[in-house]
C-alpha atoms as a PDB file:
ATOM      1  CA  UNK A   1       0.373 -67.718 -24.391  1.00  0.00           C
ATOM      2  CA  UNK A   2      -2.537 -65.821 -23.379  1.00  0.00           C
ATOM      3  CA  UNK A   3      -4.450 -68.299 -21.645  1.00  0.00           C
ATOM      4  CA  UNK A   4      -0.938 -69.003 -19.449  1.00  0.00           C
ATOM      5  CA  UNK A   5      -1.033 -65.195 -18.961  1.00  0.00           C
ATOM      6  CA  UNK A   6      -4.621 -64.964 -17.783  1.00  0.00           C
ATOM      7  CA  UNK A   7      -3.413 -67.572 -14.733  1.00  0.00           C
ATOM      8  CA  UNK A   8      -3.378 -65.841 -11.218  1.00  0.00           C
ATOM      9  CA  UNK A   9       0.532 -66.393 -10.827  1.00  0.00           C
ATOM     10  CA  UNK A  10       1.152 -65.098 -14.305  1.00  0.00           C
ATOM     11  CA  UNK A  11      -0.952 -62.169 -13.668  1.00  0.00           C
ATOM     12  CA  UNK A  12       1.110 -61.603 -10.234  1.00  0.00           C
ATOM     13  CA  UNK A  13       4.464 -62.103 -12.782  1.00  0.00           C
ATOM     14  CA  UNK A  14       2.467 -59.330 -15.401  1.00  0.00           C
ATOM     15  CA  UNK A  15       1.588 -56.514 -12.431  1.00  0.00           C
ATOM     16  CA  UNK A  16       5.478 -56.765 -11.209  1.00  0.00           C
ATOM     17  CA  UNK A  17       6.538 -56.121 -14.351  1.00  0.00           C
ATOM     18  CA  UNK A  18       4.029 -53.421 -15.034  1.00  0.00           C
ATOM     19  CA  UNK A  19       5.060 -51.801 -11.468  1.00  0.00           C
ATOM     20  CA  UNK A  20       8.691 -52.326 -12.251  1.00  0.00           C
ATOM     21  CA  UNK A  21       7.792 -50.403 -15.572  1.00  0.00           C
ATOM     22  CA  UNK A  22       6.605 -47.231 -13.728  1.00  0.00           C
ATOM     23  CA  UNK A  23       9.000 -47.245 -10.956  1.00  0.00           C
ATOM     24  CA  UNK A  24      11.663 -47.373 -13.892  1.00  0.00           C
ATOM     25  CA  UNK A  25       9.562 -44.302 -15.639  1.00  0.00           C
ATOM     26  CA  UNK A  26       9.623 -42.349 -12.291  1.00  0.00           C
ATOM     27  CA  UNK A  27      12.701 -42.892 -12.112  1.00  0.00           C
ATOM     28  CA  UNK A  28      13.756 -41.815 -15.663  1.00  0.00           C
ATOM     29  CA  UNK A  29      11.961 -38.463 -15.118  1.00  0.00           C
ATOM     30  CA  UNK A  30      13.139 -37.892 -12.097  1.00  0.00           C
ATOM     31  CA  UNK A  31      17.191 -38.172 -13.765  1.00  0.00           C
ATOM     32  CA  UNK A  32      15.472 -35.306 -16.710  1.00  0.00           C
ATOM     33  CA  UNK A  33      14.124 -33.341 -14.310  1.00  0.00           C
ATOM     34  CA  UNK A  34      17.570 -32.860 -12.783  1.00  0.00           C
ATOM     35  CA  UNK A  35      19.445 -32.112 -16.035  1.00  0.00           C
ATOM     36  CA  UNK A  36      16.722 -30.005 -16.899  1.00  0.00           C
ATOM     37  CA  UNK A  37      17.048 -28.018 -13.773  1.00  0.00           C
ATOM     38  CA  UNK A  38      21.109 -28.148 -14.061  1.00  0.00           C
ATOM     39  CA  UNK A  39      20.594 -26.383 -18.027  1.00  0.00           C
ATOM     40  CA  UNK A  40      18.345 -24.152 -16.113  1.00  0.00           C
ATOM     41  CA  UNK A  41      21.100 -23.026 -13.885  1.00  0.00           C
ATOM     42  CA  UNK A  42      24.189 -22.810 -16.499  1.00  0.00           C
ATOM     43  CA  UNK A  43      22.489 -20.411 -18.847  1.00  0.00           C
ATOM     44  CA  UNK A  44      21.449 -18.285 -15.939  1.00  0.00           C
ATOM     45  CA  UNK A  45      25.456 -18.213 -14.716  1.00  0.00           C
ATOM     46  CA  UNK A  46      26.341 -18.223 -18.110  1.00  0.00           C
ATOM     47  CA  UNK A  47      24.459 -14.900 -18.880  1.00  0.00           C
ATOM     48  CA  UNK A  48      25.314 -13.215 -15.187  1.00  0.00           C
ATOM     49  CA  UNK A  49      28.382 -14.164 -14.190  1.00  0.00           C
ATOM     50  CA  UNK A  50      31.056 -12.523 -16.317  1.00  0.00           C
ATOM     51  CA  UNK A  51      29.354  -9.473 -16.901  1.00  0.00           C
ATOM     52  CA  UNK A  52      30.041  -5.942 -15.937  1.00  0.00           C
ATOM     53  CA  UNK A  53      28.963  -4.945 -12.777  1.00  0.00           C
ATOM     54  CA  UNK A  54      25.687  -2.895 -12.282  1.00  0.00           C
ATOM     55  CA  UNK A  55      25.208  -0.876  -9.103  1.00  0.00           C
ATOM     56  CA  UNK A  56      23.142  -2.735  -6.210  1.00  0.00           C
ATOM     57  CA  UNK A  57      19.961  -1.016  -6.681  1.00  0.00           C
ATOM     58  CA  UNK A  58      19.859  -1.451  -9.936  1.00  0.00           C
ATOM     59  CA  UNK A  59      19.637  -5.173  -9.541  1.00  0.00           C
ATOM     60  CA  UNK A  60      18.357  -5.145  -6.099  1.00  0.00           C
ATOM     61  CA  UNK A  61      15.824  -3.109  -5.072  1.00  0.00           C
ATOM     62  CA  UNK A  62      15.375  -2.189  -0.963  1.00  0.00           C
ATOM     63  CA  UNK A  63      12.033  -4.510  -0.981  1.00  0.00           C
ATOM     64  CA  UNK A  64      12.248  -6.598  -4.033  1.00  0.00           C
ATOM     65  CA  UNK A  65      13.374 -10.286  -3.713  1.00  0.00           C
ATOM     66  CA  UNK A  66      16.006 -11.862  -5.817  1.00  0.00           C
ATOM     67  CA  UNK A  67      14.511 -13.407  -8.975  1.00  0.00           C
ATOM     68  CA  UNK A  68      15.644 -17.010 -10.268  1.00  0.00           C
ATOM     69  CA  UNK A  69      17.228 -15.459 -13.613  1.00  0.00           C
ATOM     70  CA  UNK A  70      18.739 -12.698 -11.451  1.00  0.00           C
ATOM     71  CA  UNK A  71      21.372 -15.104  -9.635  1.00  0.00           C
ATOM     72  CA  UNK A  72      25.065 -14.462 -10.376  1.00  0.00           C
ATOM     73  CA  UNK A  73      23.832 -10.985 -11.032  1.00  0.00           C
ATOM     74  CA  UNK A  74      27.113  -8.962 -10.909  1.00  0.00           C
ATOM     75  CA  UNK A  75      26.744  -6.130  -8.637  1.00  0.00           C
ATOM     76  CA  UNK A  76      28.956  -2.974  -7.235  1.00  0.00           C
ATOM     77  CA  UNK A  77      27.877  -1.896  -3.945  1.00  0.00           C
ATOM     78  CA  UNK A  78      29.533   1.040  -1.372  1.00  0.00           C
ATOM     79  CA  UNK A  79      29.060   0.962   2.309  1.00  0.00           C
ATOM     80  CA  UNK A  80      30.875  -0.234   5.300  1.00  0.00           C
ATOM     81  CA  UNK A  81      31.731  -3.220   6.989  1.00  0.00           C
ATOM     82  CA  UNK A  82      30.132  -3.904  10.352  1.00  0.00           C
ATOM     83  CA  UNK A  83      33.030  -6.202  11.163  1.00  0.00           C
ATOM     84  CA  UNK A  84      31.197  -6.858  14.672  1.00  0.00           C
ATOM     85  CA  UNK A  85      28.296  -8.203  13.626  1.00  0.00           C
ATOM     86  CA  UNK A  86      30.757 -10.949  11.479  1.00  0.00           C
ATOM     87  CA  UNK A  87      29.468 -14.654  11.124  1.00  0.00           C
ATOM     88  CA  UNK A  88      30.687 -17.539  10.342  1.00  0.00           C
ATOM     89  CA  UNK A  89      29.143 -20.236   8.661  1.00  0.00           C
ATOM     90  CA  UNK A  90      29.648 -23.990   9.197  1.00  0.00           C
ATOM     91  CA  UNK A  91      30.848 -27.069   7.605  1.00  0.00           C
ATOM     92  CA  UNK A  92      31.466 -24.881   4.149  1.00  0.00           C
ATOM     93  CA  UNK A  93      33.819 -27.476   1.939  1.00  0.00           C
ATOM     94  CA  UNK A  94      36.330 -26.121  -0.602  1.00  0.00           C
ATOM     95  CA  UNK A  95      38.204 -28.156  -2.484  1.00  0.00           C
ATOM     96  CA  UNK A  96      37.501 -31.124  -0.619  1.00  0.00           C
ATOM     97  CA  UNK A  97      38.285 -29.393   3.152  1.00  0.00           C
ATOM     98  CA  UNK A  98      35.465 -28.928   5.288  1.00  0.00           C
ATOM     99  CA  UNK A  99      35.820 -24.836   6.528  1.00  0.00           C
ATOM    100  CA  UNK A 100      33.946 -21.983   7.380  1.00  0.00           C
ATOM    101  CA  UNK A 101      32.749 -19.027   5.173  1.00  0.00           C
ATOM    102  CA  UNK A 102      32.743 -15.355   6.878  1.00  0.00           C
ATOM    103  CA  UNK A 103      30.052 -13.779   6.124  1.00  0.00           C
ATOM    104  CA  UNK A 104      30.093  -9.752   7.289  1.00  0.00           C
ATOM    105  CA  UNK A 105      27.740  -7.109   6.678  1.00  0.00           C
ATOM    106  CA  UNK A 106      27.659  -3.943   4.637  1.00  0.00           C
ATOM    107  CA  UNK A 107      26.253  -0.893   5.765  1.00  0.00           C
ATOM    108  CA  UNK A 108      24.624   0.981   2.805  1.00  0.00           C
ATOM    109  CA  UNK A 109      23.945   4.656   2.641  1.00  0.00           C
ATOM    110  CA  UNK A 110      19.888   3.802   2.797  1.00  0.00           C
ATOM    111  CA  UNK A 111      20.003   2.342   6.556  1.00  0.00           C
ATOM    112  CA  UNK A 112      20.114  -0.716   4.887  1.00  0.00           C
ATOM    113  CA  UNK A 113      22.769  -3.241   4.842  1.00  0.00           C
ATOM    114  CA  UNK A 114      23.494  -6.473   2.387  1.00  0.00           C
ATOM    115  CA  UNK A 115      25.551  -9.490   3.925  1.00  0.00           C
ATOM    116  CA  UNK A 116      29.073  -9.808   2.017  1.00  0.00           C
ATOM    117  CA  UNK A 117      30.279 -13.357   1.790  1.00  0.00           C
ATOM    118  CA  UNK A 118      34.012 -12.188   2.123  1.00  0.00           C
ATOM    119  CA  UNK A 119      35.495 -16.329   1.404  1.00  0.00           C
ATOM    120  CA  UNK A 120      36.799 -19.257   3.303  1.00  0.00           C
ATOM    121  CA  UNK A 121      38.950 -20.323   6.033  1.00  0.00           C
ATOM    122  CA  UNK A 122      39.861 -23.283   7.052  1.00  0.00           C
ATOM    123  CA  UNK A 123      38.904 -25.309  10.211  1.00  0.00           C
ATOM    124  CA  UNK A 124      41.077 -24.376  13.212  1.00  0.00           C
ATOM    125  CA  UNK A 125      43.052 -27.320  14.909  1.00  0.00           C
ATOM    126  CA  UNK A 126      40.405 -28.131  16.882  1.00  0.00           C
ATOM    127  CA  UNK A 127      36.593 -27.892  17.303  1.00  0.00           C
ATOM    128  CA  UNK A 128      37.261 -25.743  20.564  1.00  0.00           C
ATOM    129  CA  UNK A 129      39.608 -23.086  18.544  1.00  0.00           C
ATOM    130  CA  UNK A 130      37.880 -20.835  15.846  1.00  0.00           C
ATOM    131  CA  UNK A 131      39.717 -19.987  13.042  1.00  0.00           C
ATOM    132  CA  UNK A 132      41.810 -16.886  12.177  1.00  0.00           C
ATOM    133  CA  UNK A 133      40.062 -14.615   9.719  1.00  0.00           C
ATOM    134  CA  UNK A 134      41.793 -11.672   7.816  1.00  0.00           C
ATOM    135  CA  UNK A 135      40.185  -8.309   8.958  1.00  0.00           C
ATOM    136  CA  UNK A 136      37.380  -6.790   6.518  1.00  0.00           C
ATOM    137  CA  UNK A 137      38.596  -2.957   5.427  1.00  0.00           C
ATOM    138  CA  UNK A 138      37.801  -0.466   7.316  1.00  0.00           C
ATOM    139  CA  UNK A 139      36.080   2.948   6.426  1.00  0.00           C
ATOM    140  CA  UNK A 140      34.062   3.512   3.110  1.00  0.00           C
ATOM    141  CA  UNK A 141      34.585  -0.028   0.818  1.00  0.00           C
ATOM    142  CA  UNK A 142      33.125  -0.552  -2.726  1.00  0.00           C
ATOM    143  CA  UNK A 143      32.662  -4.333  -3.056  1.00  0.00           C
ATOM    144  CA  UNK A 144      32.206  -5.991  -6.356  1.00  0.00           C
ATOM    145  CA  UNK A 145      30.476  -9.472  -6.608  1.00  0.00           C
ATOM    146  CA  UNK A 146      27.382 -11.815  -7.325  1.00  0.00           C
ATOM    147  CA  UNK A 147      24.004 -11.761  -6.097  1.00  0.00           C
ATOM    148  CA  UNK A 148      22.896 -15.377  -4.331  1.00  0.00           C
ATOM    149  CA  UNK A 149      19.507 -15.586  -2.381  1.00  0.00           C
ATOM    150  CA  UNK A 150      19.364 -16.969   0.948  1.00  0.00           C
ATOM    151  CA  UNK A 151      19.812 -20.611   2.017  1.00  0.00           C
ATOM    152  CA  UNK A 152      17.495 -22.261   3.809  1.00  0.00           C
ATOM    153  CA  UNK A 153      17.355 -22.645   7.739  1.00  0.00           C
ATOM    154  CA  UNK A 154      18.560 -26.344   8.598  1.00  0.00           C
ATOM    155  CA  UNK A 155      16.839 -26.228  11.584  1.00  0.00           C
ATOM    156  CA  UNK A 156      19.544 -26.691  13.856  1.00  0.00           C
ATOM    157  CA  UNK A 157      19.976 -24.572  17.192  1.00  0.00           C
ATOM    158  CA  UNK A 158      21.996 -20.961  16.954  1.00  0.00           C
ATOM    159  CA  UNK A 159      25.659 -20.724  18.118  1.00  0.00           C
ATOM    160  CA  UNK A 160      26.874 -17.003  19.017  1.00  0.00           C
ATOM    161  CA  UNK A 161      28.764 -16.038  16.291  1.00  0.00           C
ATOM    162  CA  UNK A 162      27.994 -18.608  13.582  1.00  0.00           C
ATOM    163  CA  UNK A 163      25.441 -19.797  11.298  1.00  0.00           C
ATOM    164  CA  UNK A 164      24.823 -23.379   9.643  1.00  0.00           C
ATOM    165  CA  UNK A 165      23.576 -21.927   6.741  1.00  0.00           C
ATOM    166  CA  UNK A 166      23.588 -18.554   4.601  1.00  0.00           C
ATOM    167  CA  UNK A 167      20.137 -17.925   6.050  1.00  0.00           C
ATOM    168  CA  UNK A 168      19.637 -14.561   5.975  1.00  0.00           C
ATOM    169  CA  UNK A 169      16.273 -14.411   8.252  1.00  0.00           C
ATOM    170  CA  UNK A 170      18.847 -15.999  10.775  1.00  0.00           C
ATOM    171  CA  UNK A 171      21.352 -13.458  10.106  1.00  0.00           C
ATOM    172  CA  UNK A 172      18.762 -10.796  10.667  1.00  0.00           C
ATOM    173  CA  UNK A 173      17.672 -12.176  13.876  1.00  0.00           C
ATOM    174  CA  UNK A 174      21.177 -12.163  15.235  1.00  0.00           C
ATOM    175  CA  UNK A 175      22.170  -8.848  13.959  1.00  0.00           C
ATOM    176  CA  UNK A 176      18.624  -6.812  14.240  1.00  0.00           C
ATOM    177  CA  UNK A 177      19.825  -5.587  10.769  1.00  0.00           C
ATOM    178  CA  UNK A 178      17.878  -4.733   7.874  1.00  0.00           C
ATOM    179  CA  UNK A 179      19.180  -6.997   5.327  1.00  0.00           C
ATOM    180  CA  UNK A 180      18.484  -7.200   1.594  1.00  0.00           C
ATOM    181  CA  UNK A 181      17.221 -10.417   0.774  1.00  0.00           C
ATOM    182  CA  UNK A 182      20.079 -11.668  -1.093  1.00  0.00           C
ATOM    183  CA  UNK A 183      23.619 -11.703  -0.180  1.00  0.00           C
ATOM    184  CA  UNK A 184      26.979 -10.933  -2.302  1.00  0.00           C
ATOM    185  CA  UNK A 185      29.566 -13.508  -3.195  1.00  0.00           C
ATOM    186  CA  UNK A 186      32.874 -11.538  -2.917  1.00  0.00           C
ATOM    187  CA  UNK A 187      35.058 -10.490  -6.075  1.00  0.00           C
ATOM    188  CA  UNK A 188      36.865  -7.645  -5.205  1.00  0.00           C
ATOM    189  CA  UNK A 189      37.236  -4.926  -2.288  1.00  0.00           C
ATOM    190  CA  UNK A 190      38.613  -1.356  -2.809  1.00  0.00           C
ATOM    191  CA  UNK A 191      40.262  -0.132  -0.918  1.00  0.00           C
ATOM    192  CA  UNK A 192      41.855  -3.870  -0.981  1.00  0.00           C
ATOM    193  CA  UNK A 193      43.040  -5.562   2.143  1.00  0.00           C
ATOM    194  CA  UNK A 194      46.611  -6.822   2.250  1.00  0.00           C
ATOM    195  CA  UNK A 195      44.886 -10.645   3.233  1.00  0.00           C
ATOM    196  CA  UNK A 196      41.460 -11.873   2.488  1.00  0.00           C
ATOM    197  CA  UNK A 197      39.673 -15.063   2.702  1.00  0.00           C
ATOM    198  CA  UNK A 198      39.997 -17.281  -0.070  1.00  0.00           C
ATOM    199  CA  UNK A 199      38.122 -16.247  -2.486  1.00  0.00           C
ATOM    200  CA  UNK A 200      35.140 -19.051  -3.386  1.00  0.00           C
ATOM    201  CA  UNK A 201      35.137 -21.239  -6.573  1.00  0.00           C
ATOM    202  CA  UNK A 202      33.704 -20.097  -9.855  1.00  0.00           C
ATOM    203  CA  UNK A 203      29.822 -21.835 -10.242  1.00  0.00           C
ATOM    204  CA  UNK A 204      30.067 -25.354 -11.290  1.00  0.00           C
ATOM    205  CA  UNK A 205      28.308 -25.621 -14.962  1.00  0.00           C
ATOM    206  CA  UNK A 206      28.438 -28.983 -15.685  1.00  0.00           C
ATOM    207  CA  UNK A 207      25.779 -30.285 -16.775  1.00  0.00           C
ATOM    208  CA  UNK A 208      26.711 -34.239 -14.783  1.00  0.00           C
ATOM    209  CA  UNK A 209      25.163 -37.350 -15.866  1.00  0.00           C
ATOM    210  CA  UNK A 210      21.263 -37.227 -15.436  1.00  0.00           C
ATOM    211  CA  UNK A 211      20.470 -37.323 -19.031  1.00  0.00           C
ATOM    212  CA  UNK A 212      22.892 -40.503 -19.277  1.00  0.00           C
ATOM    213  CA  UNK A 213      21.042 -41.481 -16.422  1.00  0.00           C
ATOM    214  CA  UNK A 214      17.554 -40.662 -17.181  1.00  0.00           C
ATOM    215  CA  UNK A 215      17.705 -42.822 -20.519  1.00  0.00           C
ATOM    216  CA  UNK A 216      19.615 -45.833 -18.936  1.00  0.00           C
ATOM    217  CA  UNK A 217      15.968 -45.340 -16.780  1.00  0.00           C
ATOM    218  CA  UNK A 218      14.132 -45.332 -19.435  1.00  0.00           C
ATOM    219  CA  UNK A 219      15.328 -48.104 -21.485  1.00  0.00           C
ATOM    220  CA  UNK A 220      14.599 -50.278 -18.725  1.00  0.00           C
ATOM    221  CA  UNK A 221      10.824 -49.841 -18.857  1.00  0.00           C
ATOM    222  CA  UNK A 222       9.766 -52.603 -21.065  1.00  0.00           C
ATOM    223  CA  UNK A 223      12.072 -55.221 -19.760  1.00  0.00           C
ATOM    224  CA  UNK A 224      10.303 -56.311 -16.861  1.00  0.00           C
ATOM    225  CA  UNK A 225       7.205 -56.770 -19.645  1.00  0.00           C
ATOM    226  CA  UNK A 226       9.180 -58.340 -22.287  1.00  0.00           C
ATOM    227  CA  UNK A 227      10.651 -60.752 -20.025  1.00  0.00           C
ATOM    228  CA  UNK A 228       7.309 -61.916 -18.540  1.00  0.00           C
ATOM    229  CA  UNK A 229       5.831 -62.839 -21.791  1.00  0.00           C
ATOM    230  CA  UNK A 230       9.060 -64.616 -23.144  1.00  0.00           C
ATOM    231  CA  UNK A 231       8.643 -66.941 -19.933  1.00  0.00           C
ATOM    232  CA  UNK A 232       4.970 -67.059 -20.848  1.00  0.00           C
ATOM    233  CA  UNK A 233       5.288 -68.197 -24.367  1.00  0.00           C
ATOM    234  CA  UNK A 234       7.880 -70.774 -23.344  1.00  0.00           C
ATOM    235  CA  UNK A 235       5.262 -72.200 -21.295  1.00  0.00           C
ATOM    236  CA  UNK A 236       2.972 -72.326 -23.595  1.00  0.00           C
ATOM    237  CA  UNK A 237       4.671 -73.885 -25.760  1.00  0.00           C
ATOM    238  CA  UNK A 238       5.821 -76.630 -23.837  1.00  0.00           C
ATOM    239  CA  UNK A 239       2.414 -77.330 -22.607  1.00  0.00           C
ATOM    240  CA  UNK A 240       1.439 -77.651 -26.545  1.00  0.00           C
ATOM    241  CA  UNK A 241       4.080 -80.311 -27.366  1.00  0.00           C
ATOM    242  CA  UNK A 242       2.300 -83.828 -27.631  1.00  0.00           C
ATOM    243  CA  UNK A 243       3.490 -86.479 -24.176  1.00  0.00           C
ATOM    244  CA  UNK A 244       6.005 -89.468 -25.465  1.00  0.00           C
ATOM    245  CA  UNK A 245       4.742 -92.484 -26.406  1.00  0.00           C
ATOM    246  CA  UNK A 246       5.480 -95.490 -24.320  1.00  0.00           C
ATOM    247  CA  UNK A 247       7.532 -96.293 -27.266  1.00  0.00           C
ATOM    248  CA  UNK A 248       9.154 -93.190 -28.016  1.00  0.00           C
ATOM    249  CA  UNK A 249      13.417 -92.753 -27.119  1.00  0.00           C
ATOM    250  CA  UNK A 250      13.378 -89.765 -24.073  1.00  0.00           C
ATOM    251  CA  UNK A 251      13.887 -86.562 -25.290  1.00  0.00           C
ATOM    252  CA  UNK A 252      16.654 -84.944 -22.787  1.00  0.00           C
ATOM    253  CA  UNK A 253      14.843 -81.137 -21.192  1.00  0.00           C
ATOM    254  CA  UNK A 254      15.060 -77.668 -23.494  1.00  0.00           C
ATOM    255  CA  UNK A 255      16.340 -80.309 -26.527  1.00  0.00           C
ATOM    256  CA  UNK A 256      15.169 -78.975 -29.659  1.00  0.00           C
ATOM    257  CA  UNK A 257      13.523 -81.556 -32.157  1.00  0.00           C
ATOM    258  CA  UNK A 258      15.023 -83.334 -35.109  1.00  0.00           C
ATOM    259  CA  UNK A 259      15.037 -83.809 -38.267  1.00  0.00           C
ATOM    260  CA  UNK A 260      11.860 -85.550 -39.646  1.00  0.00           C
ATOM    261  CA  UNK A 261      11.814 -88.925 -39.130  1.00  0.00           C
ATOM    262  CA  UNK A 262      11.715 -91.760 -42.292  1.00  0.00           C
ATOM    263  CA  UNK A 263       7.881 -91.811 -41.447  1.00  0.00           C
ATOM    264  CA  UNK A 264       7.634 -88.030 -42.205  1.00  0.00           C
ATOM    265  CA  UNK A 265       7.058 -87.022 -38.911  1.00  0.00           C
ATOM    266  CA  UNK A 266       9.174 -85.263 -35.656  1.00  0.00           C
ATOM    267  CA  UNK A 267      10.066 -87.296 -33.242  1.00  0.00           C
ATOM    268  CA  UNK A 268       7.855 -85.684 -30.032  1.00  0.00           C
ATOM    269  CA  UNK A 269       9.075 -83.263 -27.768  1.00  0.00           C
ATOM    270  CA  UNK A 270       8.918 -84.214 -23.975  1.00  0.00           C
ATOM    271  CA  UNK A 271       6.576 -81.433 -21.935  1.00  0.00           C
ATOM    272  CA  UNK A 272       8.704 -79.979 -18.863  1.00  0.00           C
ATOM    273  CA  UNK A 273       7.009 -80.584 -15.698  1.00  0.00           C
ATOM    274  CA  UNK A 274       7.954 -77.689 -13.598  1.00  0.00           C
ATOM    275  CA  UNK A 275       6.809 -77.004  -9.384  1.00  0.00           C
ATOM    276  CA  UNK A 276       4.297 -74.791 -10.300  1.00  0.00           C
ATOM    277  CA  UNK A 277       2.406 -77.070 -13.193  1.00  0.00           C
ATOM    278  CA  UNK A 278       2.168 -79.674  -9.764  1.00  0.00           C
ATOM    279  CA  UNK A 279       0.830 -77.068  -7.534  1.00  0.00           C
ATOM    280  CA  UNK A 280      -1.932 -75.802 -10.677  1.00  0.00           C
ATOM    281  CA  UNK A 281      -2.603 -79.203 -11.113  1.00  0.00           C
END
């Protein structure tokens, strides 16, 4: 089997396998990496989310940034809504209905204000109409809700009055506020309004199917390998059986051999002539 192996087209066979193997492995890693990251993100929800509120600057200093373990921080804040400066943010689903989120900012008594993502609305009837959105409160508010940093900018060009992501440097730029540098996922307003948004979804903990994933990767690895030197020792071993006599009954292809014969001997097996074994030859 190893001197089939050693044969250029059998070593082209062997490195597909072997890049099949890592390809596989990348893959597999990959899948853990993901579960890894989505057990990363239920304990921190798990430990934040139903607690009992802690005032803003407790949580969330004027100049600090929003650490990774502090998301889903539950936070009480007092201010007031700058209901013209509202936003609305694009292409939000919930439940399966693509929407818009309103996101409106809250003065704070330090000149500085945190954006308040107040829930969704749906789509108007069509893409010419925005939507109707419930008033914020006026006056002093205290809002209760989560800490989330900022989204990412997606890049695409600004529309007066709306945002394609929570970005909150775009936000900023729009408003010529001084934001925090997280926002607040809304709970609960007091004084509350008689009609809010809809309030967003609860996190999603689940932890999917990357580790089912990752493994089913992972098992794969050696198959590619395995199967290459099954073919290979087949090979060899046909090349090994002794040619027919000009006497000898044909043996039909892949037929195993007999019992002995009354001479004491197998009756010979017939070698396989195959494309390749006339294009070696």
């Amino acid at each position: 089997m190893w001197q089939v192996l050693r044969r250029p087209r059998w070593l082209g066979y062997l490195a597909l396998a072997v890049l099949f193997a890592v390809v596989t492995a990348g893959l597999g890693t990959w899948q853990w990496n993901r579960h890894e990251g989505r057990v990363e993100d239920r304990a921190v929800v798990e430990a934040n989310y139903g607690q009992t509120p802690v005032p803003l600057d407790e949580a969330l200093g004027r100049e600090d940034e929003l650490a990774d373990a502090q998301r889903w921080t539950r936070v009480e804040a007092t201010g007031r809504y700058l209901t013209d400066q509202q936003h609305l943010v694009r292409n939000r689903p919930y439940e399966g209905v693509f929407g818009y989120e309103v996101l409106v900012p809250l003065a704070l008594p330090d000149g500085t204000s945190i954006a308040v993502d107040r829930g969704w609305v749906p789509n108007a009837p069509t893409a010419q109409q925005l939507p109707d959105v419930p008033d914020a409160p006026t006056g002093q508010v205290t809002v209760t809700g989560w800490l989330l940093p900022s989204e990412r900018d997606l890049g695409r060009a600004p529309v007066q009055g709306q945002l394609a992501s929570i970005d909150l440097g775009a936000l900023e730029a729009a408003t010529s506020l001084d934001l925090r540098s997280a926002y607040l996922v809304l709970d609960e307003e007091e004084p509350a309004p008689a009609t809010r948004p809809q309030p967003l979804a609860a996190p999603d903990t689940g932890l999917g199917s990357h580790l089912a994933y990752a493994l089913q990767w992972w098992l794969t690895v050696p198959v590619g390998v395995l199967l290459v030197l099954v073919m290979a020792r087949r090979e060899a071993q046909d090349e090994a059986a002794p040619e027919p006599g000009p006497g000898d009954p044909p043996v039909p292809v892949g037929s195993r051999p007999g019992p002995p014969s009354a001479a004491g001997r197998r009756p010979p097996r017939r070698r396989k002539v195959r494309i390749w074994d006339e294009e070696d030859a």
